[in-house]
Protein backbone atom coordinates (compact mmCIF):
# COMPACT_ATOMS: atom_id res chain seq x y z
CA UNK A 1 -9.69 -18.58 5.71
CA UNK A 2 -9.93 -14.97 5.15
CA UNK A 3 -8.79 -14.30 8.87
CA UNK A 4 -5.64 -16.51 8.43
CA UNK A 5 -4.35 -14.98 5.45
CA UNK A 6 -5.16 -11.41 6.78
CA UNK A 7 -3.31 -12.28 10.22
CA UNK A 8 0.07 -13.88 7.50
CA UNK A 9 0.02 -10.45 5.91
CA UNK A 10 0.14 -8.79 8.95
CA UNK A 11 2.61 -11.05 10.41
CA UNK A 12 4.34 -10.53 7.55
CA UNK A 13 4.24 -7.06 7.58
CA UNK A 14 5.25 -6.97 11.05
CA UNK A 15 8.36 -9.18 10.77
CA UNK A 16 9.61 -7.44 8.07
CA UNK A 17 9.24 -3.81 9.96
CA UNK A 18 11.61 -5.66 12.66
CA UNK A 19 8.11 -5.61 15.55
CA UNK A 20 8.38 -9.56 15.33
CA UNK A 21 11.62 -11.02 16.52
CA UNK A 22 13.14 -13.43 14.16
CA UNK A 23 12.86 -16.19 16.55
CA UNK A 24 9.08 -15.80 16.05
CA UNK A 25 9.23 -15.49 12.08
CA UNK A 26 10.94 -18.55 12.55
CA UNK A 27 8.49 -20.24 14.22
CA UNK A 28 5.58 -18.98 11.92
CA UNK A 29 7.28 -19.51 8.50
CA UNK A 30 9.72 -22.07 9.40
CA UNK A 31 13.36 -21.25 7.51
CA UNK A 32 12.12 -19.29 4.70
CA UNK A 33 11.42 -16.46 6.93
CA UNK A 34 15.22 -15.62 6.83
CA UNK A 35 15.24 -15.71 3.36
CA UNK A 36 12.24 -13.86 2.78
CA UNK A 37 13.26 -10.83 4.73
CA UNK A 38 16.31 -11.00 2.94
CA UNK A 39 14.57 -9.88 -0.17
CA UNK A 40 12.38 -7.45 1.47
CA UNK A 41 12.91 -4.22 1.20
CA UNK A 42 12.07 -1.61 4.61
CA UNK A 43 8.36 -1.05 4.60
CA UNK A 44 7.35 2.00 4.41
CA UNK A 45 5.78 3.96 6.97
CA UNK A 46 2.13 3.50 5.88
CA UNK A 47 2.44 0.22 5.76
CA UNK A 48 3.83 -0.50 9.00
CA UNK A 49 1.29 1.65 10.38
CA UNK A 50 -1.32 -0.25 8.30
CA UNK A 51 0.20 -3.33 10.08
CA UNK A 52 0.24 -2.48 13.44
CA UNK A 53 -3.55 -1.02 13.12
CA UNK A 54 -4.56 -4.17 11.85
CA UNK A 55 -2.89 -6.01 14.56
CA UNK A 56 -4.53 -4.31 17.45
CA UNK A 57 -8.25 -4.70 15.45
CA UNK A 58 -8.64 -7.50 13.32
CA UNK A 59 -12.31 -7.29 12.99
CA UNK A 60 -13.66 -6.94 9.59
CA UNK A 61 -14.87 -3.57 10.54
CA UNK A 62 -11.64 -2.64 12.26
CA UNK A 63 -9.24 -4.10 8.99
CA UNK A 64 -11.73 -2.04 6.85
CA UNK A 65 -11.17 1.49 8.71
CA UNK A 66 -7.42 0.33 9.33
CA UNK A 67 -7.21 -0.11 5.39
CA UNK A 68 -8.88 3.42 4.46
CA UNK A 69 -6.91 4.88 6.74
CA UNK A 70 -4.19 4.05 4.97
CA UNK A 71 -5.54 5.04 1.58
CA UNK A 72 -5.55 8.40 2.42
CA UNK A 73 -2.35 8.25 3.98
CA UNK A 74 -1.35 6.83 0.57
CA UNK A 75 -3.08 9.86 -0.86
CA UNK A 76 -1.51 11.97 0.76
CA UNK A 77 2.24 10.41 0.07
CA UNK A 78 0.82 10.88 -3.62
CA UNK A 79 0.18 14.46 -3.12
CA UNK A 80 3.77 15.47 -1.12
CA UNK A 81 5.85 12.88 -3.73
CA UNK A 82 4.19 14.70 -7.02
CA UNK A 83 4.72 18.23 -5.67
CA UNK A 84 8.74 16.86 -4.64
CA UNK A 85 9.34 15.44 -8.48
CA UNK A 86 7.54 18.72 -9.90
CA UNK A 87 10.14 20.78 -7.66
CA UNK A 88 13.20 18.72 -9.54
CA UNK A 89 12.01 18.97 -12.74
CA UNK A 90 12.85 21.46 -15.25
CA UNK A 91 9.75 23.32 -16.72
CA UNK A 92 9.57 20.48 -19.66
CA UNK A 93 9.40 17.72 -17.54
CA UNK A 94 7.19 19.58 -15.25
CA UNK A 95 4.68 19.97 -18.15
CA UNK A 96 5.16 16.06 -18.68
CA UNK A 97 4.27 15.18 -15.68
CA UNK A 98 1.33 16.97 -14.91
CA UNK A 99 -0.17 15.72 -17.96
CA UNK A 100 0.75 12.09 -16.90
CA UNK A 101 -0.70 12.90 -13.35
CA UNK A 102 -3.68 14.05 -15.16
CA UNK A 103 -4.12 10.76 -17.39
CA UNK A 104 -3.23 8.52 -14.34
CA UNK A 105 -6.43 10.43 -12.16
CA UNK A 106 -8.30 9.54 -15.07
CA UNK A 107 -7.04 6.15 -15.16
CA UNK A 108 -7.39 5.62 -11.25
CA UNK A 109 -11.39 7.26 -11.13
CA UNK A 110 -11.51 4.22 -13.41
CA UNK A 111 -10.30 1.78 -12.20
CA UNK A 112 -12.46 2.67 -8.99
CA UNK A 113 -15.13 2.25 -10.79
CA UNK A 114 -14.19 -1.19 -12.08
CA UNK A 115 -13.31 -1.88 -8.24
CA UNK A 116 -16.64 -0.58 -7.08
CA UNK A 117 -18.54 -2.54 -9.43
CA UNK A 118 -16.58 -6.15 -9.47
CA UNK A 119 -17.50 -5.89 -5.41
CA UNK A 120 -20.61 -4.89 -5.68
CA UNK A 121 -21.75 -7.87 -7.15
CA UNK A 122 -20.55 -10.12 -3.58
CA UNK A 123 -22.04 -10.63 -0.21
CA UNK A 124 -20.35 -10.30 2.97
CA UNK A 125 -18.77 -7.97 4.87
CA UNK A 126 -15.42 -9.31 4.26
CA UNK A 127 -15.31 -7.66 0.73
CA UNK A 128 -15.65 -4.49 2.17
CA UNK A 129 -11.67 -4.69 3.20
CA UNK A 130 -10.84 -6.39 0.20
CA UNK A 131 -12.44 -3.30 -2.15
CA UNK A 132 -10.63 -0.52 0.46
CA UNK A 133 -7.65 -2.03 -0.28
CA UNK A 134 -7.64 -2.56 -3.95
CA UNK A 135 -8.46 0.72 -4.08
CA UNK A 136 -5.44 1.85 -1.74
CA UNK A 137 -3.00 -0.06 -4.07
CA UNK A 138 -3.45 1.78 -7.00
CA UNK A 139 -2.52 4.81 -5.14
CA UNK A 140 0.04 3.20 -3.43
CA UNK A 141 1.50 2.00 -6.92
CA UNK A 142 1.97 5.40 -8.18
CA UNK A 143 3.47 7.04 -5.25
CA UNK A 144 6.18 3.81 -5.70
CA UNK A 145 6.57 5.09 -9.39
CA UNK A 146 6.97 9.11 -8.68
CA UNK A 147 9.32 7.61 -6.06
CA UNK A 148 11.39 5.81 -8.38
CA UNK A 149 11.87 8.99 -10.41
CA UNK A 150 12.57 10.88 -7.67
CA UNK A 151 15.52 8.45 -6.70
CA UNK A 152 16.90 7.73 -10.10
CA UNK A 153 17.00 11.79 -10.25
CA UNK A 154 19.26 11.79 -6.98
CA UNK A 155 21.20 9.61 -8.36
């Protein structure tokens, strides 16, 4: 079960970063697949990169080492975005957002914590993936959100 939804995200993944030809989207997903990738926006780098990595190794060890990869790919998106909204903000809003960075690390070493300790409390390897990448989507959320501000600024 696990296997089959992992191998849908990644197919996922990979049809909408345009490595699966539409034909074969087709095939897997039937006629929503044009629809769906209607409504998808590009993935990002990292995550096609997640995708592919998970492709070529979709052992439980292999999605788990795929999956912190990523996280501190993610991480380090988080660290290049922050200092690229700091540069376009005026000393105010430079203030404002360090202090908001500083509350989110706060909220995030929590939330890790939560993370860490839901898992701990299941067997099986194949929550190890699972926790990795729970814990790479709250970094990945706020890089999205410094994005955001970053665009709305250019715009």
């Amino acid at each position: 079960m696990l296997r089959k939804a992992i191998f849908l995200t990644a197919f996922c993944l990979m049809a909408v970063a345009g490595t699966v030809s539409a034909d074969q989207a087709a095939w897997v997903f039937g006629p929503a697949a044009e629809k769906a990738s209607e409504l998808v926006s590009p993935l990002h780098s990292i995550d096609r990169r997640l995708a592919e990595c998970m492709v070529k190794d979709d052992t439980t060890a292999g999605m788990t080492n795929c999956l912190f990869a990523a996280y501190e790919m993610w991480d380090g998106e988080l660290n290049r975005i922050y200092k690229e909204l700091r540069g376009r903000l005026q000393s105010e809003g430079q203030a404002a957002l360090k202090a908001a960075q500083s509350e989110w690390l706060q909220y995030r070493d929590l939330e890790f914590a939560l993370i860490d300790s839901i898992y701990a409390g299941f067997e099986g390897t194949m929550y190890t993936p699972m926790r990795v990448e729970d814990r790479m989507n709250i970094v990945k959320n706020r890089v999205m959100e410094l994005k955001s501000y970053i665009d709305l600024l250019e715009n």
